[in-house]
C-alpha atoms as a PDB file:
ATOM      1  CA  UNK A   1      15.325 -45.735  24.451  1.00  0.00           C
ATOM      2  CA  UNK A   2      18.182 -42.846  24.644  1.00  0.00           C
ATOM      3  CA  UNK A   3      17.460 -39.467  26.925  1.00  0.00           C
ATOM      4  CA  UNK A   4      19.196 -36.140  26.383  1.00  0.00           C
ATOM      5  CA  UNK A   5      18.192 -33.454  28.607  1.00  0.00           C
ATOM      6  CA  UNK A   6      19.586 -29.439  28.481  1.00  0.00           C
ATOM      7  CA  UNK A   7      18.663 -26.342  29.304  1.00  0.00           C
ATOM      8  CA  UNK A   8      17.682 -23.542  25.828  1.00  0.00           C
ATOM      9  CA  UNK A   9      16.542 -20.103  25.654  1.00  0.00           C
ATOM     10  CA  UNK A  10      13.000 -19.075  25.188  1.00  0.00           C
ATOM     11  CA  UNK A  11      13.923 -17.853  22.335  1.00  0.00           C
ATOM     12  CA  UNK A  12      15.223 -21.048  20.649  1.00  0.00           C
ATOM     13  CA  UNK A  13      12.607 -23.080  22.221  1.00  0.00           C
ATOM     14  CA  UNK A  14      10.111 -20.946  19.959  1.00  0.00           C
ATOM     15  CA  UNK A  15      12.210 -21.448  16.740  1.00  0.00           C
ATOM     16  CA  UNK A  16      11.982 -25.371  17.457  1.00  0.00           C
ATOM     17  CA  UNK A  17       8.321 -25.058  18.199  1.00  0.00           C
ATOM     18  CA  UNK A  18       8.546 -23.265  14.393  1.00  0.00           C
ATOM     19  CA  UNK A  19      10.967 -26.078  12.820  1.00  0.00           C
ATOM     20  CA  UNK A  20       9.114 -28.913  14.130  1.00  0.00           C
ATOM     21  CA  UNK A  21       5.258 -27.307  13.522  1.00  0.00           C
ATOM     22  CA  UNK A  22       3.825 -30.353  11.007  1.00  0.00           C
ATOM     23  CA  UNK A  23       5.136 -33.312  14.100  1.00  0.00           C
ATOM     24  CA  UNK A  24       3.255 -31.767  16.617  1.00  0.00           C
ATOM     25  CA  UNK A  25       1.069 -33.598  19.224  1.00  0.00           C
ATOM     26  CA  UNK A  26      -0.916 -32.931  21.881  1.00  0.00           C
ATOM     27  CA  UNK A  27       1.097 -30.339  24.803  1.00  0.00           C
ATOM     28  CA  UNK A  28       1.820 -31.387  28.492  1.00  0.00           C
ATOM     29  CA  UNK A  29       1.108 -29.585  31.042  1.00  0.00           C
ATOM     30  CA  UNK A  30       3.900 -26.759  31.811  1.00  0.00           C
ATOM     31  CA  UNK A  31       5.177 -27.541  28.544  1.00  0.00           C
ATOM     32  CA  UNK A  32       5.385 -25.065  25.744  1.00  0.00           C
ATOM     33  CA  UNK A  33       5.271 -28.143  22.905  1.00  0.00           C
ATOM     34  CA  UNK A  34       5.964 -31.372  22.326  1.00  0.00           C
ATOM     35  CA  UNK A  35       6.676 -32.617  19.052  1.00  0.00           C
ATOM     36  CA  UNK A  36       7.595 -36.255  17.598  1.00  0.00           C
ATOM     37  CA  UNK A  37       9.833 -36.930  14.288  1.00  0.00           C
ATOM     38  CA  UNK A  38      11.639 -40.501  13.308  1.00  0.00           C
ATOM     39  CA  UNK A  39      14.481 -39.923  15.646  1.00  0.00           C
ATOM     40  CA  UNK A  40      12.574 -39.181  19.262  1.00  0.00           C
ATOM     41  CA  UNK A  41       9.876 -36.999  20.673  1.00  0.00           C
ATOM     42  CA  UNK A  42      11.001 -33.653  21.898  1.00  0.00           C
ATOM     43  CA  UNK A  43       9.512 -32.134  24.768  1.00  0.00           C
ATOM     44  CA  UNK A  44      10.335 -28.437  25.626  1.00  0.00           C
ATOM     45  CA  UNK A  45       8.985 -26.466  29.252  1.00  0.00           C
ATOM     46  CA  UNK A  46       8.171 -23.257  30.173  1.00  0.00           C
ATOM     47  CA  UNK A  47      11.757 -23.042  32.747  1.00  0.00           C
ATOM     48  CA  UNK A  48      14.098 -23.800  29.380  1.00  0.00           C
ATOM     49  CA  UNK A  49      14.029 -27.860  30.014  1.00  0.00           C
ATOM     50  CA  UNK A  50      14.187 -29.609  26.954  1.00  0.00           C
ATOM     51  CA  UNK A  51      13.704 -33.618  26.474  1.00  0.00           C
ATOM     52  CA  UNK A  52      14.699 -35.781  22.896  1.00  0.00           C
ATOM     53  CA  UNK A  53      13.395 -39.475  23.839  1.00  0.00           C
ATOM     54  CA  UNK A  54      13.704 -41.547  21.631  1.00  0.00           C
ATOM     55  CA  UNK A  55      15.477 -44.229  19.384  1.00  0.00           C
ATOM     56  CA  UNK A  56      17.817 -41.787  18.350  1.00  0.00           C
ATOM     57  CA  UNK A  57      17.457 -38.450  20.262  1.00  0.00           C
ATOM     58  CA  UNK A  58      21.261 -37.269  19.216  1.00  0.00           C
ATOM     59  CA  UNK A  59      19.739 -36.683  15.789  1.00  0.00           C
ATOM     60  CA  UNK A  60      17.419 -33.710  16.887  1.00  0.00           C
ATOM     61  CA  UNK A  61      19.904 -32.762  19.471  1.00  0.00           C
ATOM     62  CA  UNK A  62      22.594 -32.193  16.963  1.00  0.00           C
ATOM     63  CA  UNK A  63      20.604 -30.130  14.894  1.00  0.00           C
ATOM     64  CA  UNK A  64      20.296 -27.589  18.103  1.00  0.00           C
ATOM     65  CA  UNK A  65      24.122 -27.307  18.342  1.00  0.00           C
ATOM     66  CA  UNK A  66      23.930 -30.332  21.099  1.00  0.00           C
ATOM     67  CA  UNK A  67      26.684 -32.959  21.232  1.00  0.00           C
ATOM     68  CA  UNK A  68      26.206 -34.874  24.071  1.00  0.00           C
ATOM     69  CA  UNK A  69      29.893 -35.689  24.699  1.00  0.00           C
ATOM     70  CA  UNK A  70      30.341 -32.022  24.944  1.00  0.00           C
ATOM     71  CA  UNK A  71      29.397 -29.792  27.756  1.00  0.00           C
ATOM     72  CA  UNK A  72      26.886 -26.976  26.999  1.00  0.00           C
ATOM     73  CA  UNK A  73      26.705 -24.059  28.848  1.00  0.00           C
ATOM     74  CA  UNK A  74      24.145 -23.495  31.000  1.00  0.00           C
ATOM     75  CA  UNK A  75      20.750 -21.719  29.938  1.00  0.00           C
ATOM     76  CA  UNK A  76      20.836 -17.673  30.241  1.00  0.00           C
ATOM     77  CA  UNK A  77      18.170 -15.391  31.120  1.00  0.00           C
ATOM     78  CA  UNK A  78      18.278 -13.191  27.558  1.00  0.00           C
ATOM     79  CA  UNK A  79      15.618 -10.829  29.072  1.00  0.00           C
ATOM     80  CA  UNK A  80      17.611  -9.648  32.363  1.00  0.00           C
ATOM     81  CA  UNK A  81      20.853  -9.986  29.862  1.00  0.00           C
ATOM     82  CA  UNK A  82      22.367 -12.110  32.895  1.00  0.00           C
ATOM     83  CA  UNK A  83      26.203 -12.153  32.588  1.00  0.00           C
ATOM     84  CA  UNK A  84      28.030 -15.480  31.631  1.00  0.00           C
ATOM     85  CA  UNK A  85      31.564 -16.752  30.474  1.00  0.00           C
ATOM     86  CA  UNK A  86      31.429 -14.910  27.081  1.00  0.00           C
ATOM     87  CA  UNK A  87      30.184 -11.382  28.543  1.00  0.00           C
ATOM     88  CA  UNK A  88      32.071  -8.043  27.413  1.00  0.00           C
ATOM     89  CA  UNK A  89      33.280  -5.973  29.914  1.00  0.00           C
ATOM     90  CA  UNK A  90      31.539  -2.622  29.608  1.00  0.00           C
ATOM     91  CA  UNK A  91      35.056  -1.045  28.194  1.00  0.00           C
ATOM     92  CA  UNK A  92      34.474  -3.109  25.521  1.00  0.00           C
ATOM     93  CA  UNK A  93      32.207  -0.302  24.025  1.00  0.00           C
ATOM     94  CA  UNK A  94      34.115   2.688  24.354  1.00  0.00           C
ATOM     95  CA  UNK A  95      37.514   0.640  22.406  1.00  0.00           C
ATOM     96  CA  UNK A  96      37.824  -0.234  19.202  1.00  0.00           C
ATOM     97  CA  UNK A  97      35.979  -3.738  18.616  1.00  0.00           C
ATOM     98  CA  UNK A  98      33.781  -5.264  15.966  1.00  0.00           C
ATOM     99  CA  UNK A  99      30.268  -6.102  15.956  1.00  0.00           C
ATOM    100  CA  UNK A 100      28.072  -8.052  14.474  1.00  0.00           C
ATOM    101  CA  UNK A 101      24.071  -8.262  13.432  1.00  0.00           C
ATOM    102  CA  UNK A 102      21.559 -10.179  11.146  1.00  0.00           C
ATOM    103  CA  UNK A 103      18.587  -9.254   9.655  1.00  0.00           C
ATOM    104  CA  UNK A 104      15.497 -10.811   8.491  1.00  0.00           C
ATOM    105  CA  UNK A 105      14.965 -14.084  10.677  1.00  0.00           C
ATOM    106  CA  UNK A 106      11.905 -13.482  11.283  1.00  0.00           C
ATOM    107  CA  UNK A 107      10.747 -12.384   7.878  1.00  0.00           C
ATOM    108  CA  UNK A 108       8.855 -14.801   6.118  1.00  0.00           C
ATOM    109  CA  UNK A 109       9.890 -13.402   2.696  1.00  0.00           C
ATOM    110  CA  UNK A 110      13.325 -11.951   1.833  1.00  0.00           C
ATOM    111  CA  UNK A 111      16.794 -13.417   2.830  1.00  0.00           C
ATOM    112  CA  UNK A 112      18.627 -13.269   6.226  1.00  0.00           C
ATOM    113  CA  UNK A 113      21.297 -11.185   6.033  1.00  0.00           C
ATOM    114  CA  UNK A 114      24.293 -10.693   8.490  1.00  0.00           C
ATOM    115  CA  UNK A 115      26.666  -7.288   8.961  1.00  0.00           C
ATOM    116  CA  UNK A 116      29.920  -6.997  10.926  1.00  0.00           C
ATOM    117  CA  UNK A 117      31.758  -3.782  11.179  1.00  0.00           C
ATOM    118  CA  UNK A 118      35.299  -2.845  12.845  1.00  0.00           C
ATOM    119  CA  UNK A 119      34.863   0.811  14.399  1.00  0.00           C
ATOM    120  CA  UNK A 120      38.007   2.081  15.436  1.00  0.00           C
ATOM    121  CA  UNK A 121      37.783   4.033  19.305  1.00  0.00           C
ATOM    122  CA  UNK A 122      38.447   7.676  17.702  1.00  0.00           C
ATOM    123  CA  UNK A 123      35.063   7.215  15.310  1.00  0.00           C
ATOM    124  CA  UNK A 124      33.015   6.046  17.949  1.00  0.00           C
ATOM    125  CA  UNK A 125      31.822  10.096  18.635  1.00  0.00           C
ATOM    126  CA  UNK A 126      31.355  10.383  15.186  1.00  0.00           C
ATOM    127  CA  UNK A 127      29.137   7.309  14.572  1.00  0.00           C
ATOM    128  CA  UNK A 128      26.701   8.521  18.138  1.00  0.00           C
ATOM    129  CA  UNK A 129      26.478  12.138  16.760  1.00  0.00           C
ATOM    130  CA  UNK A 130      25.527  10.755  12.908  1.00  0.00           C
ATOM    131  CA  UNK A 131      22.760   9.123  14.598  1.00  0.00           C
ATOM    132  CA  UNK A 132      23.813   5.286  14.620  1.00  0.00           C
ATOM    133  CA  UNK A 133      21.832   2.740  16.870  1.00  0.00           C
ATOM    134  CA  UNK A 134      19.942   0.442  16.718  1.00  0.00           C
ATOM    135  CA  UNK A 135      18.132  -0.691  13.325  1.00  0.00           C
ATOM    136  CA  UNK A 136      15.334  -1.722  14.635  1.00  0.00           C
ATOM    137  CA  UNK A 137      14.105   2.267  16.150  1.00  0.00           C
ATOM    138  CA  UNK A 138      14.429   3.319  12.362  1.00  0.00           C
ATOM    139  CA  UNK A 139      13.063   3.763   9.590  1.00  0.00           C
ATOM    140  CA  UNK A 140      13.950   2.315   6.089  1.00  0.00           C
ATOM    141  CA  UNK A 141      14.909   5.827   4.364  1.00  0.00           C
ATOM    142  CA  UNK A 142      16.959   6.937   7.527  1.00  0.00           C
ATOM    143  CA  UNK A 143      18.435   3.659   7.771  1.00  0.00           C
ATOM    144  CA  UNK A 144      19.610   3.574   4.678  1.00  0.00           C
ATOM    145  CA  UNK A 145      20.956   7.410   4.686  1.00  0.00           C
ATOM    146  CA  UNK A 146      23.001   6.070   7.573  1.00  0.00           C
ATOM    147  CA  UNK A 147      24.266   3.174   5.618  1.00  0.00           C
ATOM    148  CA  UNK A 148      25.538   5.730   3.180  1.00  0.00           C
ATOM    149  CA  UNK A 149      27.302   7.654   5.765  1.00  0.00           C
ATOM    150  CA  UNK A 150      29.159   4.334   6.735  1.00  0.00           C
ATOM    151  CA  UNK A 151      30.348   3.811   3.369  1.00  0.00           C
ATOM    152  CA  UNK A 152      31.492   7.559   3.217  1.00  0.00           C
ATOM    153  CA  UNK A 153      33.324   7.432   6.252  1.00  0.00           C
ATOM    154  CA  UNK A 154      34.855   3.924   4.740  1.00  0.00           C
ATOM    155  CA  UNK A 155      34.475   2.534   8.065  1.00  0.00           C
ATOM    156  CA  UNK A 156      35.407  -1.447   7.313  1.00  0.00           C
ATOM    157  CA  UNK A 157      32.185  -3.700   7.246  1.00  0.00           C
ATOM    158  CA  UNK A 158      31.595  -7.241   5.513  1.00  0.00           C
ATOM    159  CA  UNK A 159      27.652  -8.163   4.210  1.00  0.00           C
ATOM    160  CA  UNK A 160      26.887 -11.900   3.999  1.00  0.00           C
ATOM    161  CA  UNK A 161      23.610 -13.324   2.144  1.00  0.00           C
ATOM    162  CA  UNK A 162      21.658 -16.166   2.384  1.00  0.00           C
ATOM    163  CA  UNK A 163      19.250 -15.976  -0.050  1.00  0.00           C
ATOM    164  CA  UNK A 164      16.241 -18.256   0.217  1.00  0.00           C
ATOM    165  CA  UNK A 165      17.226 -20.719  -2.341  1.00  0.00           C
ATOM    166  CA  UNK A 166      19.953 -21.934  -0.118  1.00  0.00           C
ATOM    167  CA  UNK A 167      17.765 -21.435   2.818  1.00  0.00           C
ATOM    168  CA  UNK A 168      15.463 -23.570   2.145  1.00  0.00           C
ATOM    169  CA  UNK A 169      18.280 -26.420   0.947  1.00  0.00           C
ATOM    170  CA  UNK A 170      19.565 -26.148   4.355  1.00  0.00           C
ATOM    171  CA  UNK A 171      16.480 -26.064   6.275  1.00  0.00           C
ATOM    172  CA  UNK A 172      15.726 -29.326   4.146  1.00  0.00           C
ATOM    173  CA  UNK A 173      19.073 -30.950   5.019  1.00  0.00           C
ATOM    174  CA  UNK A 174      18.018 -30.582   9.022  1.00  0.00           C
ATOM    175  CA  UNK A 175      19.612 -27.256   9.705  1.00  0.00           C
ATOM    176  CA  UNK A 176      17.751 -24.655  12.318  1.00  0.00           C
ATOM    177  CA  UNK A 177      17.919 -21.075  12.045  1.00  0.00           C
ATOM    178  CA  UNK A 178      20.268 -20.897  14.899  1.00  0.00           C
ATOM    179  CA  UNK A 179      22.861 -22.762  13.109  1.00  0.00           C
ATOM    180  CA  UNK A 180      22.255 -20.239   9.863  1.00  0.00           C
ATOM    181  CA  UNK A 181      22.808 -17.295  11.873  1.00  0.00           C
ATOM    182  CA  UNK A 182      25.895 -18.502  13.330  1.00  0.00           C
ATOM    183  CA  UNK A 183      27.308 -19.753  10.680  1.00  0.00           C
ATOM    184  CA  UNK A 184      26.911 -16.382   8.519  1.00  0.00           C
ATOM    185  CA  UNK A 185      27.652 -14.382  11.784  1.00  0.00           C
ATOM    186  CA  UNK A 186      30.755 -16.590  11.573  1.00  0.00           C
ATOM    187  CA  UNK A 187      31.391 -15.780   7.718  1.00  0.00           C
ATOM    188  CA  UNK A 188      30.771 -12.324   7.995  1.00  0.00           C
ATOM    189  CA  UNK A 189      33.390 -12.112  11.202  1.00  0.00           C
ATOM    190  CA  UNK A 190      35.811 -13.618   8.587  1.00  0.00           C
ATOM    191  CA  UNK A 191      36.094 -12.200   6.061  1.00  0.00           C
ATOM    192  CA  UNK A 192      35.886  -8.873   7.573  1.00  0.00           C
ATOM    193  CA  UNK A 193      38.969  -9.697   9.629  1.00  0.00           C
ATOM    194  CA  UNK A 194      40.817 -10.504   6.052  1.00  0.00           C
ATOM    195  CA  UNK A 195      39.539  -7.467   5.352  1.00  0.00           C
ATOM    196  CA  UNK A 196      40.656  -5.279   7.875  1.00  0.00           C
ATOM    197  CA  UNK A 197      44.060  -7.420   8.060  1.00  0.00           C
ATOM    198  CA  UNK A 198      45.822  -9.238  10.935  1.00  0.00           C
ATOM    199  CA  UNK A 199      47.941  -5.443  12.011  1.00  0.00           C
ATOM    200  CA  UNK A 200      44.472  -4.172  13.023  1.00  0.00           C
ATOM    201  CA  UNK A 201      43.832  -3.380  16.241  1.00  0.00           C
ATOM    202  CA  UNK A 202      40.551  -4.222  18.515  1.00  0.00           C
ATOM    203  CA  UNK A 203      39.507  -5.320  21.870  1.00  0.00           C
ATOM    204  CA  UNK A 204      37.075  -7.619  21.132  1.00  0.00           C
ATOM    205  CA  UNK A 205      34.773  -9.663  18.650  1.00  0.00           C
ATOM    206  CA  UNK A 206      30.709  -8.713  19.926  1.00  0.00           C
ATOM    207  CA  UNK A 207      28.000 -10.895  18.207  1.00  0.00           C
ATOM    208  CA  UNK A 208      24.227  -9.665  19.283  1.00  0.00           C
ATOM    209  CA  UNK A 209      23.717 -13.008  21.270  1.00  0.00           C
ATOM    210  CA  UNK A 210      20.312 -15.133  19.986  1.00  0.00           C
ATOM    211  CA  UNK A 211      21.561 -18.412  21.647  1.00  0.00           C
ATOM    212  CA  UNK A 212      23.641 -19.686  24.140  1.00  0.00           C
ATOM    213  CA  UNK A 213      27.329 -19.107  23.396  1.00  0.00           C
ATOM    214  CA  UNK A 214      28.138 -22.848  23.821  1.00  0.00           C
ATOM    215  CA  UNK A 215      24.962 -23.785  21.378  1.00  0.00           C
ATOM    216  CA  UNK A 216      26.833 -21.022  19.000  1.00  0.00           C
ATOM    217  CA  UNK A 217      30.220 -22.808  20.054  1.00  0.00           C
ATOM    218  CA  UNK A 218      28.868 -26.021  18.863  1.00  0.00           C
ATOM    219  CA  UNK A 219      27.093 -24.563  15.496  1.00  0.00           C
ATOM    220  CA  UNK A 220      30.385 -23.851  14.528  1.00  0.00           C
ATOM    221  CA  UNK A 221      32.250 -27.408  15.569  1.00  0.00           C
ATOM    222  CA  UNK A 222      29.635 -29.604  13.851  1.00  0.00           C
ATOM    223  CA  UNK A 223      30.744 -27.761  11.005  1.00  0.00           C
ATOM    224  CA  UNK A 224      34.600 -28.056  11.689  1.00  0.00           C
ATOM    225  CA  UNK A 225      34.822 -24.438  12.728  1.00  0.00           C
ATOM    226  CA  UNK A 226      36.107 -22.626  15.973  1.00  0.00           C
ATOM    227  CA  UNK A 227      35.184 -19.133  17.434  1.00  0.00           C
ATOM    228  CA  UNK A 228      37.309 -16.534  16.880  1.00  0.00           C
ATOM    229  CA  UNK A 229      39.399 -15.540  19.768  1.00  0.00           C
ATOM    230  CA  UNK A 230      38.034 -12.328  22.065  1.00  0.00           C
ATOM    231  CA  UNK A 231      34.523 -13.201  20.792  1.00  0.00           C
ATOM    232  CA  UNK A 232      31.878 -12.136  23.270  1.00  0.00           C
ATOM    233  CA  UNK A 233      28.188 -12.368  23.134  1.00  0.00           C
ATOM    234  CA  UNK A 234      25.399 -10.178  24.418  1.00  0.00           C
ATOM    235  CA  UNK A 235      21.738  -9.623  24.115  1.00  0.00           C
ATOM    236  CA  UNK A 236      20.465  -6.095  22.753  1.00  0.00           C
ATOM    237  CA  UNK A 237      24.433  -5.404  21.699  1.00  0.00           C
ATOM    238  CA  UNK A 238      22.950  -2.925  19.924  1.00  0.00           C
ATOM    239  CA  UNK A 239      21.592  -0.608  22.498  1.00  0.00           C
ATOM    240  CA  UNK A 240      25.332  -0.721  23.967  1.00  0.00           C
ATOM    241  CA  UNK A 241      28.190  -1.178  21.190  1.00  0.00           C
ATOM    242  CA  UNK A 242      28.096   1.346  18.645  1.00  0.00           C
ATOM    243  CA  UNK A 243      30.087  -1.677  16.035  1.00  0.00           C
ATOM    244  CA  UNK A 244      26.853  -4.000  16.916  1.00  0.00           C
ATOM    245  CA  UNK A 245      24.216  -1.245  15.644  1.00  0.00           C
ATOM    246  CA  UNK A 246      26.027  -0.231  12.738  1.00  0.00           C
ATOM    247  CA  UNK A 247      26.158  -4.173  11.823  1.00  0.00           C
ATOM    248  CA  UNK A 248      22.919  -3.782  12.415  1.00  0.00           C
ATOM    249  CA  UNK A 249      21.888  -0.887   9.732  1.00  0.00           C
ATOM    250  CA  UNK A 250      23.850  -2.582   7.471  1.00  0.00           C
ATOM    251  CA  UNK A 251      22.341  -5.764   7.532  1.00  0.00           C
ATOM    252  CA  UNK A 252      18.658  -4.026   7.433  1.00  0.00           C
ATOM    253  CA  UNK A 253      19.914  -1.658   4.406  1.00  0.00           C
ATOM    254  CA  UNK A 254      20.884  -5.472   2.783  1.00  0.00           C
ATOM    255  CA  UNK A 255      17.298  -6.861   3.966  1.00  0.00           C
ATOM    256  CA  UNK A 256      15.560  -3.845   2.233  1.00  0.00           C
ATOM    257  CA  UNK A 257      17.458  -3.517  -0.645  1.00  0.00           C
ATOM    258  CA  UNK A 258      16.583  -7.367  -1.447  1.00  0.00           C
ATOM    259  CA  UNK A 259      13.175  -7.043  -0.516  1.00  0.00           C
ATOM    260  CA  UNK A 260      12.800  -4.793  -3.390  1.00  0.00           C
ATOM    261  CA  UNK A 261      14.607  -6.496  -5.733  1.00  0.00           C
ATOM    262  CA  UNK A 262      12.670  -9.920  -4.675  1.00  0.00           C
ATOM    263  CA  UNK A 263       9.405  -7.488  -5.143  1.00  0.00           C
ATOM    264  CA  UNK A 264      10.116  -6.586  -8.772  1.00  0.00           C
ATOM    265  CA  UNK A 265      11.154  -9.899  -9.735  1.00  0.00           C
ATOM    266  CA  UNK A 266       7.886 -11.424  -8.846  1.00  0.00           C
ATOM    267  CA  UNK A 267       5.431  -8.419  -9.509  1.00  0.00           C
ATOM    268  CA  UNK A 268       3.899  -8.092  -6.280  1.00  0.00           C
ATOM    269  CA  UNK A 269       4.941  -6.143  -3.482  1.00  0.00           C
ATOM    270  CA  UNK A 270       6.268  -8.344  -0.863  1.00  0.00           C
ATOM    271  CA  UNK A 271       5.404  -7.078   2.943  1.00  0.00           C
ATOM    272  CA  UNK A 272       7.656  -7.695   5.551  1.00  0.00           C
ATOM    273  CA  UNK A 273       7.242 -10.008   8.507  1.00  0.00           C
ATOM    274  CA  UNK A 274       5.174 -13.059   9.164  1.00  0.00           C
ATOM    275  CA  UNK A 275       1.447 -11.557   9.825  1.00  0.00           C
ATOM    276  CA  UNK A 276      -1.717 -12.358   8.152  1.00  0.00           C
ATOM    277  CA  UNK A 277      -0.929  -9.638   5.584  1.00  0.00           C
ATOM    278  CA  UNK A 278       1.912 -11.810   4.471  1.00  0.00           C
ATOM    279  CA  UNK A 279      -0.470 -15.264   4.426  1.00  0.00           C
ATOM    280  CA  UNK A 280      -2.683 -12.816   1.680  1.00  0.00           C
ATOM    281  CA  UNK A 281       0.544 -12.176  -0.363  1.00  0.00           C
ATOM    282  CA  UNK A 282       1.634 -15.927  -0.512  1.00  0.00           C
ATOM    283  CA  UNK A 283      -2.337 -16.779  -1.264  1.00  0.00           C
ATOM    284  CA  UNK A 284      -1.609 -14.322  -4.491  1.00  0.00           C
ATOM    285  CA  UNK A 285       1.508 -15.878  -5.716  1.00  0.00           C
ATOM    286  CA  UNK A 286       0.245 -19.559  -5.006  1.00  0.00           C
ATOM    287  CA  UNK A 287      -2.822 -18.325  -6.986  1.00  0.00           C
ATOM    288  CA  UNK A 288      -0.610 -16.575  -9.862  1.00  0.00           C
ATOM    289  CA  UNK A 289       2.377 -17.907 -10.166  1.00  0.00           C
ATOM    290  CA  UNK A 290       2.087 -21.538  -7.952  1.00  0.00           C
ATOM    291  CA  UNK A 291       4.158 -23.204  -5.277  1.00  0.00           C
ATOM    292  CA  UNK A 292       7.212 -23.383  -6.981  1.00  0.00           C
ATOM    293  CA  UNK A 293       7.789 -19.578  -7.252  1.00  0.00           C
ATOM    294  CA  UNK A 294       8.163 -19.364  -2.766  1.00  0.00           C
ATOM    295  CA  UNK A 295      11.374 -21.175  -3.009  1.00  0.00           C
ATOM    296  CA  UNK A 296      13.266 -18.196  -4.732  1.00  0.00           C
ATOM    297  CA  UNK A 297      11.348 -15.429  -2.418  1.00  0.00           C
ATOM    298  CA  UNK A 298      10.558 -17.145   1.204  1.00  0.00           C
ATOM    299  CA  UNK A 299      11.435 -18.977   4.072  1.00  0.00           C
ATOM    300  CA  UNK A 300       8.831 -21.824   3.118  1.00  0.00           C
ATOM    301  CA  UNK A 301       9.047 -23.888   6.635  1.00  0.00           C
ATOM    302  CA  UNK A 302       7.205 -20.997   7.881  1.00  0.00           C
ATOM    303  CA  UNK A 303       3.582 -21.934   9.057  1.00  0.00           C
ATOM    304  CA  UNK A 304       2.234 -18.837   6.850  1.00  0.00           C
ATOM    305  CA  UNK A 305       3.043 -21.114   4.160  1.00  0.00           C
ATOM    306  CA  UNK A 306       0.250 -23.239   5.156  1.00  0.00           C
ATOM    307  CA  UNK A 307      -1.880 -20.584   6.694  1.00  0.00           C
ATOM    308  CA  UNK A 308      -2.337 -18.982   3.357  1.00  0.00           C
ATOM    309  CA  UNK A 309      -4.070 -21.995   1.958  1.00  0.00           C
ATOM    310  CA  UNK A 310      -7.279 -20.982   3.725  1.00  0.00           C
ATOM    311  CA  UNK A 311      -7.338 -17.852   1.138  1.00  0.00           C
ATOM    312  CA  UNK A 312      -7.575 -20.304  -1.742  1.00  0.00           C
ATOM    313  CA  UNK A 313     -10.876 -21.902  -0.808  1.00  0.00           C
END
């Protein structure tokens, strides 16, 4: 029987706990789940530890970004933001750099969506003073006014889409979350970089961190990719890099805009996030329209999927 062990944020741990919700079994003590599939039994604690045992424990690994004949980098603290290899230097924010944020992970209906923008050092003023930060501290209307001033000001930005169709195809195929988000983070970073052409200048590449830059590192590899170079990674970017939060209002403004779009396709307005609200809403469609009609509108792995059932009886 094979043994990886490694060290994840809380954060990741929780989206396992998500992926892996119908092989559940009974928890250990100090453990936050355990959960068995084909390949091994994965065990995951309270201090980041996490266990595959198993015939073939590579399998689950590799679908968390681990390659056990790479290293990973150890586990970091994303609530104290403690500093690691891939940490801006505070300058970073007062140059000109990109940024980069998603939208819509934890959104049972709607896509995810990803935004990177390239502000330039002189436009930094400009973006504070317009009222750009953080998406997530406005509302819908004000975000997308500020969206519009972007545009105006024809500051550079890419928008990448994963609609739920393809979601749910990769979810299928053994793909996390994580490895979504990076990979559209990664997309995004692209082909705004085509964009903005190689005589551009920046200091520096900032992705709002929601793993551990090596599990990001290794997201990309397993799918023959690299990072690009002066690529750094923080938690709550946003509150600090003026690039990250406009990424962030554009990806929201994207989130929104398909929300609506999603709504009037099916005839029902679709609520955001994952509450009970949302279990009432799939209980509607299931009731109306039938199974089918989630893959086009919803992250189906969800557990609200199955939660809603208990409005059918």
């Amino acid at each position: 029987m094979g043994q990886i062990v490694t060290e994840l944020s809380m954060e990741v741990i929780l989206e396992m706990k998500q992926y892996y919700q119908h092989g559940l079994t009974p928890t250990p003590q100090g453990a936050v789940f355990r959960a068995k599939t084909d390949n091994a039994v994965i065990t995951t604690y309270k201090s980041g530890k996490v266990l595959f045992q198993g015939k073939s424990p590579e399998v689950e690994a590799n679908k968390w970004g681990i390659h056990t004949k790479q290293p990973i980098l150890p586990n970091t603290n994303t609530k104290t933001n403690k500093r690691h290899s891939y940490s801006p230097e505070r300058t970073l924010f007062s140059t000109s750099h990109i940024g980069s944020d998603e939208a819509g992970t934890g959104d049972y209906f709607g896509p995810i969506t990803v935004g990177a923008v390239y502000v330039k050092k002189e436009q930094i003023g400009l973006l504070k003073e317009l009222g750009i930060r953080d998406s997530k501290n406005l509302t819908d209307p004000i975000i997308r006014d500020l969206s519009k001033e972007i545009v105006k000001l024809k500051i550079p930005y890419s928008l990448v889409i994963l609609h739920n169709e393809k979601y749910n195809r990769l979810q299928k195929k053994g793909w996390s979350q994580g490895k979504m988000k990076a990979m559209l983070h990664h997309s995004a970073l692209n082909h705004l970089r085509k964009k903005i052409g190689e005589e551009a200048l920046y200091e520096g590449i900032l992705i709002d961190q929601f793993c551990e830059p090596g599990v990001y590192i290794n997201y990309l590899k397993s799918e023959n990719q690299k990072l690009q170079d002066k690529t750094f990674f923080m938690t709550k970017a946003e509150s600090y890099s003026i690039a990250v939060a406009a990424g962030s209002i554009v990806a929201r403004t994207s989130f929104v805009k398909e929300m609506e779009k999603l709504s009037s396709k099916i005839g029902i307005e679709l609520p955001k996030g994952a509450s009970s609200k949302v279990d009432q809403v799939i209980a509607k469609i299931l009731k109306t329209k039938g199974e089918s009609a989630l893959d086009s509108l919803a992250k189906v792995h969800f557990a609200n999927t199955k939660k809603a059932k208990k409005y059918l009886n």
